[in-house]
C-alpha atoms as a PDB file:
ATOM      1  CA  UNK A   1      68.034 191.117   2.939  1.00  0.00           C
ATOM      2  CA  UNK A   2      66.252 188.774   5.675  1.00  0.00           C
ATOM      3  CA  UNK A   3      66.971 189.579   9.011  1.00  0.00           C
ATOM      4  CA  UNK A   4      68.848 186.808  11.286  1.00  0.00           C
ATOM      5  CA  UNK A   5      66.731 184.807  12.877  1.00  0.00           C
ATOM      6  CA  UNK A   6      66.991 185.213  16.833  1.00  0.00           C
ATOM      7  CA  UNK A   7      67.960 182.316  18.698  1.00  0.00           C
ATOM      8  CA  UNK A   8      66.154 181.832  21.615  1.00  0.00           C
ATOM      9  CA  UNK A   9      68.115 180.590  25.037  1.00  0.00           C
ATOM     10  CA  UNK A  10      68.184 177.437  25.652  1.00  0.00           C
ATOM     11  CA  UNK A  11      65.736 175.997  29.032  1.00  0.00           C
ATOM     12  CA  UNK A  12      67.036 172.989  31.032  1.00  0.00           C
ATOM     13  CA  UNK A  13      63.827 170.909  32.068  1.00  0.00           C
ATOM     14  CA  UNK A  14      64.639 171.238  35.937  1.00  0.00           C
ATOM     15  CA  UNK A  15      66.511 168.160  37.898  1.00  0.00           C
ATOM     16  CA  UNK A  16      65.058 165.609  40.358  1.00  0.00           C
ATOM     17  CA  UNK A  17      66.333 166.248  43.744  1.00  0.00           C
ATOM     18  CA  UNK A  18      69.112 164.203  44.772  1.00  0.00           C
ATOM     19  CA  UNK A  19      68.472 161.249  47.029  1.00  0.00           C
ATOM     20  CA  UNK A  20      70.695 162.401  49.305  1.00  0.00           C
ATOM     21  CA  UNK A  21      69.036 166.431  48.998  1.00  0.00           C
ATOM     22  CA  UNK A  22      65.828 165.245  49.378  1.00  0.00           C
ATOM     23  CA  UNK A  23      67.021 162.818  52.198  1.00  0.00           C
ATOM     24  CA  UNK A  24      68.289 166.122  54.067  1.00  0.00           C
ATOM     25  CA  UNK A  25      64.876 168.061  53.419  1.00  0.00           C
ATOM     26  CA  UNK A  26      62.688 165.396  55.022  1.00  0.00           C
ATOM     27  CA  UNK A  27      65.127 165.225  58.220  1.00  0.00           C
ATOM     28  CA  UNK A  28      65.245 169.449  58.721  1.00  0.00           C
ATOM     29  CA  UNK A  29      61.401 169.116  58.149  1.00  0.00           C
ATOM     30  CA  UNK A  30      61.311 166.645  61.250  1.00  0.00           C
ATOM     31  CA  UNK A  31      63.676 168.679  63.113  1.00  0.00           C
ATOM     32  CA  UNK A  32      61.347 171.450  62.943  1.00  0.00           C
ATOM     33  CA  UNK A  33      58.739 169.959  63.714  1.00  0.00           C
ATOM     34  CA  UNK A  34      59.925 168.300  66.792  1.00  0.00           C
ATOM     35  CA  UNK A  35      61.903 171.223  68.106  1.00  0.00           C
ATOM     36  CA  UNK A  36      58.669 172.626  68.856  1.00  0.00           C
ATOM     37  CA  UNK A  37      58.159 170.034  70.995  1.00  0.00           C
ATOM     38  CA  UNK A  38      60.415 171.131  73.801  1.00  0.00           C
ATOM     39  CA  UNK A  39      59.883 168.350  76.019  1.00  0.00           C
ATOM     40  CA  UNK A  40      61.185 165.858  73.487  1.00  0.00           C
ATOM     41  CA  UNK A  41      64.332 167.907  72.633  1.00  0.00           C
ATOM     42  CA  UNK A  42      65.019 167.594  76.455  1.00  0.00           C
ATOM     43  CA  UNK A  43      64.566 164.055  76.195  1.00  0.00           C
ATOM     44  CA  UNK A  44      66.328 163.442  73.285  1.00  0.00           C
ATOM     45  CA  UNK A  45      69.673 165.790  75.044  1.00  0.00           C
ATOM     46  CA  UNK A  46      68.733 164.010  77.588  1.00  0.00           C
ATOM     47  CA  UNK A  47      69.497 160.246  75.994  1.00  0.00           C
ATOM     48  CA  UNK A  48      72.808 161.957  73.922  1.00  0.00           C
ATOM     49  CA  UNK A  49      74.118 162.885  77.148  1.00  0.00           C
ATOM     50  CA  UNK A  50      73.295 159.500  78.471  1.00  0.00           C
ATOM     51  CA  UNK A  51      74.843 157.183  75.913  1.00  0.00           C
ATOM     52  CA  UNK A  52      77.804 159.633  75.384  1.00  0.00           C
ATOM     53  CA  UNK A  53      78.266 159.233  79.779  1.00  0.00           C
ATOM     54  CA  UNK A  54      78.306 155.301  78.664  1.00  0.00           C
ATOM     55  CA  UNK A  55      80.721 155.139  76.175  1.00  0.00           C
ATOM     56  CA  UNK A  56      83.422 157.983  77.733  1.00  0.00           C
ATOM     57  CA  UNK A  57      82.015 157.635  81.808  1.00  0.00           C
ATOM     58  CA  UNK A  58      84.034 154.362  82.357  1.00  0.00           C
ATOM     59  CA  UNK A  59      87.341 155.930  81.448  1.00  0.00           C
ATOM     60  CA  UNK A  60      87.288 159.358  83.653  1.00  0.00           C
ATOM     61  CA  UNK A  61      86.175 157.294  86.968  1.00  0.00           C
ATOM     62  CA  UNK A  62      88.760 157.307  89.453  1.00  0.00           C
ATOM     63  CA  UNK A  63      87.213 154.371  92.049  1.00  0.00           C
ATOM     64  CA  UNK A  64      86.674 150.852  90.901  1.00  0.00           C
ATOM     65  CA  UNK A  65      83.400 149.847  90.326  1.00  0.00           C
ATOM     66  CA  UNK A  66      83.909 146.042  92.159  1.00  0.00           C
ATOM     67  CA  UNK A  67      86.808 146.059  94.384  1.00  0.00           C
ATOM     68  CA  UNK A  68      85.354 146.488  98.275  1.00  0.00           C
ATOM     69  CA  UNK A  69      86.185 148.847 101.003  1.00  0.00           C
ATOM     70  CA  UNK A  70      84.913 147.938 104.476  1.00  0.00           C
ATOM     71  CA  UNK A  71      86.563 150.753 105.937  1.00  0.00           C
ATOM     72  CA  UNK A  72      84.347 153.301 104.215  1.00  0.00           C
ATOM     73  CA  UNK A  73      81.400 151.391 103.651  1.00  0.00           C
ATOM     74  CA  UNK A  74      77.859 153.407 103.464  1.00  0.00           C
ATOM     75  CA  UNK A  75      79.614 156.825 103.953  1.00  0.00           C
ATOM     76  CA  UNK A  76      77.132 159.864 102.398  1.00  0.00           C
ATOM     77  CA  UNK A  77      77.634 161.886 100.171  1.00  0.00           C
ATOM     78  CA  UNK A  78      80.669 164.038 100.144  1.00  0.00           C
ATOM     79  CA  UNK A  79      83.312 165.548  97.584  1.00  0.00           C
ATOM     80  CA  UNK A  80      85.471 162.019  97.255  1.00  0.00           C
ATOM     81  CA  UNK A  81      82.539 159.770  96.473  1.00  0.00           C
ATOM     82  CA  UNK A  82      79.804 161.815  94.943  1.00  0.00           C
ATOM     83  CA  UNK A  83      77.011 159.648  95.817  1.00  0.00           C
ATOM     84  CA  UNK A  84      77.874 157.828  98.745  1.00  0.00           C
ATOM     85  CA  UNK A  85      79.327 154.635  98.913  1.00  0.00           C
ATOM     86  CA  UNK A  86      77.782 151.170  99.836  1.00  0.00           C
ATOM     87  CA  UNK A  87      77.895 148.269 102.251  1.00  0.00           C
ATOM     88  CA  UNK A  88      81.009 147.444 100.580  1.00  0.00           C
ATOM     89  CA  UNK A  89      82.319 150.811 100.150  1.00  0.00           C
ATOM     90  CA  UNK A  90      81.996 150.788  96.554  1.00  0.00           C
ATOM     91  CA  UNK A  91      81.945 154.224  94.896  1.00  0.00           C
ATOM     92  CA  UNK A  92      78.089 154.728  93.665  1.00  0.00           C
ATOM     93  CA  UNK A  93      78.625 157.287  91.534  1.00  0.00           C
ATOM     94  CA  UNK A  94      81.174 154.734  89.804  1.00  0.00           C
ATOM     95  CA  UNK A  95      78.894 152.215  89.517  1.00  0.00           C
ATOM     96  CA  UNK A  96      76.054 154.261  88.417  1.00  0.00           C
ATOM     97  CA  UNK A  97      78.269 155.069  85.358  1.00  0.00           C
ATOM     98  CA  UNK A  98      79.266 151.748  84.670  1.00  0.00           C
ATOM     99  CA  UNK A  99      75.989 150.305  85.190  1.00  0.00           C
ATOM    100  CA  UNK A 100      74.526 152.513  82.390  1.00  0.00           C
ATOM    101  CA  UNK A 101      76.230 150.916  79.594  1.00  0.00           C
ATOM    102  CA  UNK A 102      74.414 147.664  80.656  1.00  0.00           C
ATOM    103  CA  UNK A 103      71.509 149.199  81.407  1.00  0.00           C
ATOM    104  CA  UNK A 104      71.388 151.242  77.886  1.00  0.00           C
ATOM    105  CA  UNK A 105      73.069 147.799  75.877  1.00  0.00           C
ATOM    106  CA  UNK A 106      69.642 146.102  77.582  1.00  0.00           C
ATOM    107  CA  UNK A 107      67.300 148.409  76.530  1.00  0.00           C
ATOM    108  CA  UNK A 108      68.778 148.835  73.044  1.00  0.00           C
ATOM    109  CA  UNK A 109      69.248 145.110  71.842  1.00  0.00           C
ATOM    110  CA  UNK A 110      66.099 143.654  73.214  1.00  0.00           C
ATOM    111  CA  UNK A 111      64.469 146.257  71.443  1.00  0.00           C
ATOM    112  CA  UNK A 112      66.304 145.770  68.264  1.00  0.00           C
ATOM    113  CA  UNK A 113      65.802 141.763  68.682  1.00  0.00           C
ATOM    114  CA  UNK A 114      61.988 141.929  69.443  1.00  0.00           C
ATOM    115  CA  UNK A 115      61.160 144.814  66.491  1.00  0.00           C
ATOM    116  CA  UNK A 116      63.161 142.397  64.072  1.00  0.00           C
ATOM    117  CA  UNK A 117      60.988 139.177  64.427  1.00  0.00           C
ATOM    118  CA  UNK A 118      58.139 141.608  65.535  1.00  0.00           C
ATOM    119  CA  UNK A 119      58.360 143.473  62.220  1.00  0.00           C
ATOM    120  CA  UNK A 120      58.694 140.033  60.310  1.00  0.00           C
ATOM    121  CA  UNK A 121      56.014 138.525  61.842  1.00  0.00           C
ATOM    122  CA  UNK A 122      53.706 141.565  61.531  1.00  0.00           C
ATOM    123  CA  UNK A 123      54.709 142.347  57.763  1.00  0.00           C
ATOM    124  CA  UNK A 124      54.102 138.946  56.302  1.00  0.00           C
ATOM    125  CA  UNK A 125      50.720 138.698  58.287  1.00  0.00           C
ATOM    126  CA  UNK A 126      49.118 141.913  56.954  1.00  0.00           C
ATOM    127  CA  UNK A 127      50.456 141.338  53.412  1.00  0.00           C
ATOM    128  CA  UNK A 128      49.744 137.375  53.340  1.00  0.00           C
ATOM    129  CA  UNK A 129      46.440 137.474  54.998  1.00  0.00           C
ATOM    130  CA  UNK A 130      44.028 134.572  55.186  1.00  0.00           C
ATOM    131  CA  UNK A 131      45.489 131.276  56.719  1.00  0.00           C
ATOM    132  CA  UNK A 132      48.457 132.984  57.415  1.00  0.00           C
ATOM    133  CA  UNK A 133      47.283 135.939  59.546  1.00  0.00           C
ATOM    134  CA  UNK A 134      45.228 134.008  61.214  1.00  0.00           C
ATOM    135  CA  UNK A 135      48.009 131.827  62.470  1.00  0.00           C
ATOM    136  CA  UNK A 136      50.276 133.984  63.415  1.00  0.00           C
ATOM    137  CA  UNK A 137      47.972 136.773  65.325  1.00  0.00           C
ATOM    138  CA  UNK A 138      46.270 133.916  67.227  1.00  0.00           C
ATOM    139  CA  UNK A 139      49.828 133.265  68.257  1.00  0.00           C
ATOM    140  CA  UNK A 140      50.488 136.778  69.284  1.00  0.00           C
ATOM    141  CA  UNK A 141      47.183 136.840  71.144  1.00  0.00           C
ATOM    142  CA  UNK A 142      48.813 134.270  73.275  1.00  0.00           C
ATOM    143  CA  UNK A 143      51.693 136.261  74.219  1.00  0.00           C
ATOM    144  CA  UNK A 144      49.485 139.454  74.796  1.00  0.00           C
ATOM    145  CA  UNK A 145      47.558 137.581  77.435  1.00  0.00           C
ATOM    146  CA  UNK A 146      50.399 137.336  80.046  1.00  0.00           C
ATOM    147  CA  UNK A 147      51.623 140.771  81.332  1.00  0.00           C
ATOM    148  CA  UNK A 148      54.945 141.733  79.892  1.00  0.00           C
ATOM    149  CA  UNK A 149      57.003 141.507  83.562  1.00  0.00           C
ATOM    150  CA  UNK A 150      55.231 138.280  84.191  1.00  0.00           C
ATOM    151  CA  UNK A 151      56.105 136.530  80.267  1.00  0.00           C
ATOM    152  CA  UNK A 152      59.842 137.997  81.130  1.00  0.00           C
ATOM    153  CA  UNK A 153      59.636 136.580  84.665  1.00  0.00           C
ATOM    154  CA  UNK A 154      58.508 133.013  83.231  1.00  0.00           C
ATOM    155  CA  UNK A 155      61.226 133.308  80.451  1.00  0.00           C
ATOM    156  CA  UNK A 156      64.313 133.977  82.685  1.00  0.00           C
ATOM    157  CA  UNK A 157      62.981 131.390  85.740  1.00  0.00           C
ATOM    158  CA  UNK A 158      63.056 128.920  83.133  1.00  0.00           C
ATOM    159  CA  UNK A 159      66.373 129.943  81.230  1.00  0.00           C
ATOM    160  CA  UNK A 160      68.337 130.814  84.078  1.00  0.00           C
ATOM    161  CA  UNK A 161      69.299 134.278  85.790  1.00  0.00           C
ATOM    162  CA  UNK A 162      71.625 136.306  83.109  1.00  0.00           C
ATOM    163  CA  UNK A 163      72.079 139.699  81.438  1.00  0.00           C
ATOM    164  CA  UNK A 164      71.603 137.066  78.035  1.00  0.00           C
ATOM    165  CA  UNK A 165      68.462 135.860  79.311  1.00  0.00           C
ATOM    166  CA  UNK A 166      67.091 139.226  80.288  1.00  0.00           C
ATOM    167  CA  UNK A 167      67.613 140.399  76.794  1.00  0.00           C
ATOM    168  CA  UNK A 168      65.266 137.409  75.596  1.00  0.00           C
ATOM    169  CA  UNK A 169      62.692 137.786  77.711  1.00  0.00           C
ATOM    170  CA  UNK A 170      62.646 141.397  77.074  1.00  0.00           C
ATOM    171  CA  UNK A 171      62.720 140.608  73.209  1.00  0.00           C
ATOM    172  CA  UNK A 172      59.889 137.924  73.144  1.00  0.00           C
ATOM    173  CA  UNK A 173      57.551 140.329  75.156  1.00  0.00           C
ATOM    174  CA  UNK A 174      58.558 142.806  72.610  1.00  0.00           C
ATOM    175  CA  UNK A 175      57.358 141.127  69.836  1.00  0.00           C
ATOM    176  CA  UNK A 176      53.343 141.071  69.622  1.00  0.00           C
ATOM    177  CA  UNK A 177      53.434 144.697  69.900  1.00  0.00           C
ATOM    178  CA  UNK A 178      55.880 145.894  67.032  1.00  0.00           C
ATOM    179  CA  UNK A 179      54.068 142.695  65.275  1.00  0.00           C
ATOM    180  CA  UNK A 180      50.317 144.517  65.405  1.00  0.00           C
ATOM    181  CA  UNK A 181      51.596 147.564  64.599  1.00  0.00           C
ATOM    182  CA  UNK A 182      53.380 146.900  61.170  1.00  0.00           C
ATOM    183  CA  UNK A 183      50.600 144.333  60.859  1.00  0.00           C
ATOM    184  CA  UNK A 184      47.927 147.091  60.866  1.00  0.00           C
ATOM    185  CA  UNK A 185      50.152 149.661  58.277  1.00  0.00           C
ATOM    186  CA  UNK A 186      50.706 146.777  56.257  1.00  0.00           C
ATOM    187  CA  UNK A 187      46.845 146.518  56.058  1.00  0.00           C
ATOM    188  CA  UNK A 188      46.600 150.005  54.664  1.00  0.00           C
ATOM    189  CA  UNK A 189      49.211 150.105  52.770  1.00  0.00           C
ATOM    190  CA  UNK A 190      49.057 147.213  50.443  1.00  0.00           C
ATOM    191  CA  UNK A 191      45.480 148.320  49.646  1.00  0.00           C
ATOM    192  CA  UNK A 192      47.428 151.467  47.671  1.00  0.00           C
ATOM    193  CA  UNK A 193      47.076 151.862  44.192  1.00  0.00           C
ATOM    194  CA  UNK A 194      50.761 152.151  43.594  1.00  0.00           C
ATOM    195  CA  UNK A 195      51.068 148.892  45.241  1.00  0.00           C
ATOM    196  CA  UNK A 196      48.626 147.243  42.662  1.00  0.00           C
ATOM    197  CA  UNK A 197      50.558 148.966  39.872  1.00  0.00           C
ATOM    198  CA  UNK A 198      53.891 147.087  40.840  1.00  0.00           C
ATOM    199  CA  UNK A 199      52.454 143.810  41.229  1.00  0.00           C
ATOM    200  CA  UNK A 200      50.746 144.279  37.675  1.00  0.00           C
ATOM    201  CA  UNK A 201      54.164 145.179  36.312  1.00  0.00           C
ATOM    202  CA  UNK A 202      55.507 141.506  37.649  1.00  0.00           C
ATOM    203  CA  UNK A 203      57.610 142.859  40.822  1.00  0.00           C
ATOM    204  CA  UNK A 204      57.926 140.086  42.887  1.00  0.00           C
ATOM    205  CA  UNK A 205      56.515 139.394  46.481  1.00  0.00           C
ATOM    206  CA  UNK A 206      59.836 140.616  48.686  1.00  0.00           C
ATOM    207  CA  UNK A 207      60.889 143.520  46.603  1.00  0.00           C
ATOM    208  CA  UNK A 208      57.519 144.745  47.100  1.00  0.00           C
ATOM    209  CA  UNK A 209      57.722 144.068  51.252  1.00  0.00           C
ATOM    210  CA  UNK A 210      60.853 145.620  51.632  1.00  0.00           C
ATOM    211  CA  UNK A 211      61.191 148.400  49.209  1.00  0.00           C
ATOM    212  CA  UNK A 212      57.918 149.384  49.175  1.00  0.00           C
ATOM    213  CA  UNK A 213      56.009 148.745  51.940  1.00  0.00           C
ATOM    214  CA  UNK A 214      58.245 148.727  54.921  1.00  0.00           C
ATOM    215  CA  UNK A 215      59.617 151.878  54.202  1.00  0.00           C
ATOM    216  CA  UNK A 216      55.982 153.385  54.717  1.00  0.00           C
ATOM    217  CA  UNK A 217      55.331 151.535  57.958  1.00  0.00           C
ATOM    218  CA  UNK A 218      58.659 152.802  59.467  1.00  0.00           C
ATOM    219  CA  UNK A 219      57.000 156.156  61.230  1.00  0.00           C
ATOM    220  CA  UNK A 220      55.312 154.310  63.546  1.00  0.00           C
ATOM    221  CA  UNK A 221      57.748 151.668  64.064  1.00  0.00           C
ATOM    222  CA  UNK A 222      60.298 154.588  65.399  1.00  0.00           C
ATOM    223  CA  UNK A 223      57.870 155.850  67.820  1.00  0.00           C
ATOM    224  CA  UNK A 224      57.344 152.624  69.408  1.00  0.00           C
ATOM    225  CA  UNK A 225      60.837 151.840  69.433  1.00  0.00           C
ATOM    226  CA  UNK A 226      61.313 154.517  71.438  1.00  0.00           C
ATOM    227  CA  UNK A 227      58.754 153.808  74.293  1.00  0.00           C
ATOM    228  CA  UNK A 228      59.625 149.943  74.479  1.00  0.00           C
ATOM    229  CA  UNK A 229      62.771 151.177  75.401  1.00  0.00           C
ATOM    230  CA  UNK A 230      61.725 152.925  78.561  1.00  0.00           C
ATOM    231  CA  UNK A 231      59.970 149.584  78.677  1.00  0.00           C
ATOM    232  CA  UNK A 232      62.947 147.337  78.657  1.00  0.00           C
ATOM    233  CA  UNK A 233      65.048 149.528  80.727  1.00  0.00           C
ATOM    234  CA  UNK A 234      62.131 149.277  83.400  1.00  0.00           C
ATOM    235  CA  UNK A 235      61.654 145.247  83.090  1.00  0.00           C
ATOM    236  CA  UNK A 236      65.189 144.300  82.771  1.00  0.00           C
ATOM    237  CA  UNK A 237      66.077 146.593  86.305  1.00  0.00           C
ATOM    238  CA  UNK A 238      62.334 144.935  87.485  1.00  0.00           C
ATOM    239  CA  UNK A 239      64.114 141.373  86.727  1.00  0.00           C
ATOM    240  CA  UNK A 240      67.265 142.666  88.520  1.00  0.00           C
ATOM    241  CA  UNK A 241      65.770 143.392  91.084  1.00  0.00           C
ATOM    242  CA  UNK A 242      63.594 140.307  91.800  1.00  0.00           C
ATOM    243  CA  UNK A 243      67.598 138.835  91.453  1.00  0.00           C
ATOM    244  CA  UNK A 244      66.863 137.167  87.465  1.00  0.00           C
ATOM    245  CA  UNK A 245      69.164 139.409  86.183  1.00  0.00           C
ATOM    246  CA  UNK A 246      72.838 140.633  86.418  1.00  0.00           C
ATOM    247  CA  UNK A 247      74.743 138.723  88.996  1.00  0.00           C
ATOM    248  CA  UNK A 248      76.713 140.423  91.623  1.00  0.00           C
ATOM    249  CA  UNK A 249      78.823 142.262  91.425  1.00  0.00           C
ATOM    250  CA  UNK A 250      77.736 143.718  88.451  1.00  0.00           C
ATOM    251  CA  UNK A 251      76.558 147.250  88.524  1.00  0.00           C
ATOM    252  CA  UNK A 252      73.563 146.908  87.051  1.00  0.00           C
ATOM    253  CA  UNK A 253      70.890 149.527  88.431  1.00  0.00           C
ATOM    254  CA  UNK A 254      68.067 147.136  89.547  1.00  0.00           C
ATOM    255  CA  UNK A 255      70.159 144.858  91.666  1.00  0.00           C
ATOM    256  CA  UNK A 256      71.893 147.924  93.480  1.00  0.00           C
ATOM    257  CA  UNK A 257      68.064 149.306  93.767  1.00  0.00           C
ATOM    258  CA  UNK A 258      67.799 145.623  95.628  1.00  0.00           C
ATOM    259  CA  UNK A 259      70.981 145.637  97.702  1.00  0.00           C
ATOM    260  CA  UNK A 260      70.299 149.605  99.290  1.00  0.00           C
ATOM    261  CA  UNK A 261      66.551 148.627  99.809  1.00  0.00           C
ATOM    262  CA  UNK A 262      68.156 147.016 103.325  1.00  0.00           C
ATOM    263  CA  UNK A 263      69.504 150.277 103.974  1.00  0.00           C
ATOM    264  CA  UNK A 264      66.530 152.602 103.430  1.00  0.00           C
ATOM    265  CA  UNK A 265      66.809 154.288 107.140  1.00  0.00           C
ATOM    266  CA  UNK A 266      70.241 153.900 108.147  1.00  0.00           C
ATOM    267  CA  UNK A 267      71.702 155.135 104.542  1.00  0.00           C
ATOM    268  CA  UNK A 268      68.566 155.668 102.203  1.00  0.00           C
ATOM    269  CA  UNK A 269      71.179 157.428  99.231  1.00  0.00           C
ATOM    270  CA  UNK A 270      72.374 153.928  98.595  1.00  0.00           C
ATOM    271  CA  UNK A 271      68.910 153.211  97.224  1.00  0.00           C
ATOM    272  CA  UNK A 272      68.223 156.638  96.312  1.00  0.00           C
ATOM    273  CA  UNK A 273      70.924 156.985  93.124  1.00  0.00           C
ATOM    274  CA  UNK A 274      69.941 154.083  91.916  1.00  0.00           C
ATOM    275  CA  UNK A 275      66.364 154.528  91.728  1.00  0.00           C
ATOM    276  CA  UNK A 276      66.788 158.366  90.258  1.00  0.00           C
ATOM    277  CA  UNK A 277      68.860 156.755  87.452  1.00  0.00           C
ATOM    278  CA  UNK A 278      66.286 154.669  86.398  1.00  0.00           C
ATOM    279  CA  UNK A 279      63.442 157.240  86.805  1.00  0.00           C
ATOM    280  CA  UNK A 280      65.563 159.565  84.535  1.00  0.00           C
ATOM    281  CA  UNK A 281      66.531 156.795  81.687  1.00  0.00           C
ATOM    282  CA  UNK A 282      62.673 155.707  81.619  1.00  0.00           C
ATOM    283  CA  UNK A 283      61.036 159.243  81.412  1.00  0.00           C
ATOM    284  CA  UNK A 284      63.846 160.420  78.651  1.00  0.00           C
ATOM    285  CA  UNK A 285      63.000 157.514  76.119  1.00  0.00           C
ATOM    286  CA  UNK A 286      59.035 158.175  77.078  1.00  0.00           C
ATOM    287  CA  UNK A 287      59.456 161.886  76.827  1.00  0.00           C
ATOM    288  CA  UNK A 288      61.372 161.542  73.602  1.00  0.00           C
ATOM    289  CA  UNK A 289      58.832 158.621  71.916  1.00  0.00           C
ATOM    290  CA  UNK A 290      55.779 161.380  72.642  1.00  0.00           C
ATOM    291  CA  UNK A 291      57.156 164.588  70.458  1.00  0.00           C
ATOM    292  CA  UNK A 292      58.177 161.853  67.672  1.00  0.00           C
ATOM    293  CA  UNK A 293      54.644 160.544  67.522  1.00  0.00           C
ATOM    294  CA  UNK A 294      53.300 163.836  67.239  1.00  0.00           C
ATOM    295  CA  UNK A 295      56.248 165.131  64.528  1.00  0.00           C
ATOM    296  CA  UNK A 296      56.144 161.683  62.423  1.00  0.00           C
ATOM    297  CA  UNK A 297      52.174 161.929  62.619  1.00  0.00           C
ATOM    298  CA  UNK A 298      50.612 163.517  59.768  1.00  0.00           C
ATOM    299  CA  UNK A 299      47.517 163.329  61.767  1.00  0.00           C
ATOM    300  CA  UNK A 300      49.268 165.908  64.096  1.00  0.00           C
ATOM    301  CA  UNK A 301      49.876 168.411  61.449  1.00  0.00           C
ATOM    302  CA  UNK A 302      47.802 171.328  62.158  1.00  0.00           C
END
């Protein structure tokens, strides 16, 4: 009598990881590595707590950020107005919060605006090549010639003094840098073998762009992001300043930096808030772009 054969238990090949798994993995990866960055996890607290203050700030003022009161004009600091007031008795600690929705809505879109064309521009130049690249980086060269606050100071003398304007000019002088950079990762990339493969196979000429090669080019693309921002926020409260930008009597932080610079002896803290706000704004996003270029560099991997 023959013995039963024994059955042996069934193996499941093993499962591809879930986009969305595998879309989790990479992002605790990068939060390790840039938590040991502790610098960067200051900035980036740093910018949370900032754009949180912008959104929620504007609702738990108690002053008015415009309406005037000559009676208590350029009083100091004290426990009903934080920071001072100014030589129209405006709260500054009220307009410091207000003003840092425009200032971070500045920073942002420009930013956004000049990486989209810059990103464009850059992509189809590496990937084209020939006539092509040679068009478009000669027009970038163009741009790169003229300092950035001096191209933004042409742009808005020409267009007019406005928020609007400011966020062009700080988007056009934007552009020749995001446009090099993709430009040069578009360069390596495309010279990839996988990249060969999917043009053999027929793929056409934008599916391969932007499903295959942007997503490769977007490490670097972050990190600059993050450091024109500092950049923008600097220009567009330069261009305030120089009086190209908000109007009064907008709170914007450059053109109360300009109204308390006549005030420097007699009541230097209505210069002073100002001026902090923008120092801490700038070194945040700069702070912040340095630990992701070291966490989104493989370079950097030890």
């Amino acid at each position: 009598m023959s013995e039963p054969a024994i059955q042996q238990p069934a193996t499941t090949p093993p499962q591809p990881k879930k986009p969305s798994n595998l879309w989790m993995e990479n992002f605790k990866n990068f939060y390790k590595k840039l938590r040991k960055n502790k610098a960067a996890m200051i900035g980036g607290f740093l910018i949370l707590f900032f754009i949180i203050v912008a959104i929620l700030g504007p609702f738990l003022t108690p002053h008015d950020p415009d309406t005037p009161d000559v009676v208590n004009k350029l009083q100091p600091p004290s426990a009903e107005h934080w920071f001072g007031t100014d030589h129209h008795g405006r709260d500054i600690f009220t307009r410091i919060i207000h003003g840092m929705s425009i200032t971070l809505y500045v920073g942002f879109f420009s930013v956004i605006l000049g990486a989209t064309f810059g990103v464009l521009i850059g992509i189809v130049s590496g990937y084209y090549g020939g006539r092509t690249d040679s068009f478009l980086m000669r027009c970038m060269d163009v741009l790169l010639a003229f300092p950035g606050i001096l191209l933004a100071l042409a742009i808005v003398s020409v267009l007019g003094g406005s928020l609007r304007n400011v966020i062009i000019a700080v988007a056009i002088f934007s552009i020749p840098v995001f446009a090099r950079i993709v430009r040069g990762s578009t360069l390596a990339v495309k010279k990839l073998e996988y990249v060969d493969a999917i043009k053999a196979l027929g793929a056409s000429d934008i599916r391969i762009i932007f499903k295959h090669i942007l997503p490769n080019v977007t490490s670097p693309l972050i990190v600059q992001a993050t450091l024109s921002i500092a950049t923008a926020v600097l220009t567009a409260a330069g261009l305030s300043f120089l009086g190209l930008g908000a109007k009064p009597p907008t709170p914007e932080w450059g053109a109360m930096l300009s109204e308390g610079r006549n005030y420097l002896y007699s009541a230097p803290h209505v210069a002073f808030f100002p001026g902090i706000a923008i120092v801490l704004v700038v070194l945040a996003f700069n702070i912040l772009g340095d630990g992701l270029r070291d966490a989104l560099d493989p370079k950097m991997k030890k």
